[in-house]
Protein backbone atom coordinates (compact mmCIF):
# COMPACT_ATOMS: atom_id res chain seq x y z
CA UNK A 1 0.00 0.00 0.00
CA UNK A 2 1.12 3.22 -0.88
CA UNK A 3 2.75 6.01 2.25
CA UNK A 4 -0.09 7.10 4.72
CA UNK A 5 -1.89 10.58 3.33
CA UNK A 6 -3.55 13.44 5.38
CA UNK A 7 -6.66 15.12 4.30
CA UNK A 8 -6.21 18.77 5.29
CA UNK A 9 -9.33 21.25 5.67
CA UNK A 10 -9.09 24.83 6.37
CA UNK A 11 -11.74 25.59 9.33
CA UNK A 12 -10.88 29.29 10.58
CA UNK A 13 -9.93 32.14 8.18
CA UNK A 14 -6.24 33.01 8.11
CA UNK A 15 -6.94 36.63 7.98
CA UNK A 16 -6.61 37.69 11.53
CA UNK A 17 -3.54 35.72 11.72
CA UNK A 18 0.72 36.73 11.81
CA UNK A 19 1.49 37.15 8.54
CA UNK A 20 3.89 33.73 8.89
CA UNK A 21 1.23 31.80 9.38
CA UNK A 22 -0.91 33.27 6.33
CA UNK A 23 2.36 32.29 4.23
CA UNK A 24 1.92 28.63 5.63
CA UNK A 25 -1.85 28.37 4.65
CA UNK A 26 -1.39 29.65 1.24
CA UNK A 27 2.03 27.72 0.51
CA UNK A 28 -0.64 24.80 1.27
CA UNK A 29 -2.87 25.71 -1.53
CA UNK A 30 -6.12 26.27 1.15
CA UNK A 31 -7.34 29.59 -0.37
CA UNK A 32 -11.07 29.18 0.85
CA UNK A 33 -12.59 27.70 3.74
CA UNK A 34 -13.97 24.27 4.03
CA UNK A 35 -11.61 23.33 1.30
CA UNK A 36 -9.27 20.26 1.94
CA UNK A 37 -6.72 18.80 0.22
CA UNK A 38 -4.65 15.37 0.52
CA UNK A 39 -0.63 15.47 1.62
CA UNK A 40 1.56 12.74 2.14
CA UNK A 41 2.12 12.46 5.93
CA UNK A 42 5.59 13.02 6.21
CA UNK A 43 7.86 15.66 8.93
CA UNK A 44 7.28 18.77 6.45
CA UNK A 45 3.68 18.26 6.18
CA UNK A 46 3.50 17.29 10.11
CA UNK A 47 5.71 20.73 10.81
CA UNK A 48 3.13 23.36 8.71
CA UNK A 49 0.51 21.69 10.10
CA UNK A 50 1.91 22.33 13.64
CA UNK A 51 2.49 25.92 13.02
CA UNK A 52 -1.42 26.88 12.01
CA UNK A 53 -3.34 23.73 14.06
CA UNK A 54 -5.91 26.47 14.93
CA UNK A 55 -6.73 27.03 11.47
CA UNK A 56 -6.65 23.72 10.62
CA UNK A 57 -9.01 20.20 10.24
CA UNK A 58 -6.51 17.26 9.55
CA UNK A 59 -7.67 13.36 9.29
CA UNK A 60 -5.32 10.40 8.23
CA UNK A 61 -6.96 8.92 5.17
């Protein structure tokens, strides 16, 4: 079976946020909320995740 992925959903708007962690949404690709995407779950995905967990929705698919 292929590596482990995380599905990734934007819950809170990054707008009131330090301007670091808008960088780490967008580098992401969430633009709008409620959308998700899939990453593999690997350290760099585990570390952005970790830096905007209040923004954030994640589930291992």
């Amino acid at each position: 079976m292929a590596d482990k992925m995380l599905k990734i959903t934007l819950v809170k708007s990054p707008i009131g946020a330090v301007p670091k962690q808008k960088k780490t949404v967008e580098s992401m690709g969430l633009r709008k909320l409620h959308q998700s995407k899939l990453f593999p779950d690997n350290a760099a995905t585990r570390g952005q995740i970790q830096q905007v967990n209040h923004l954030l929705k994640v589930e291992e698919v």
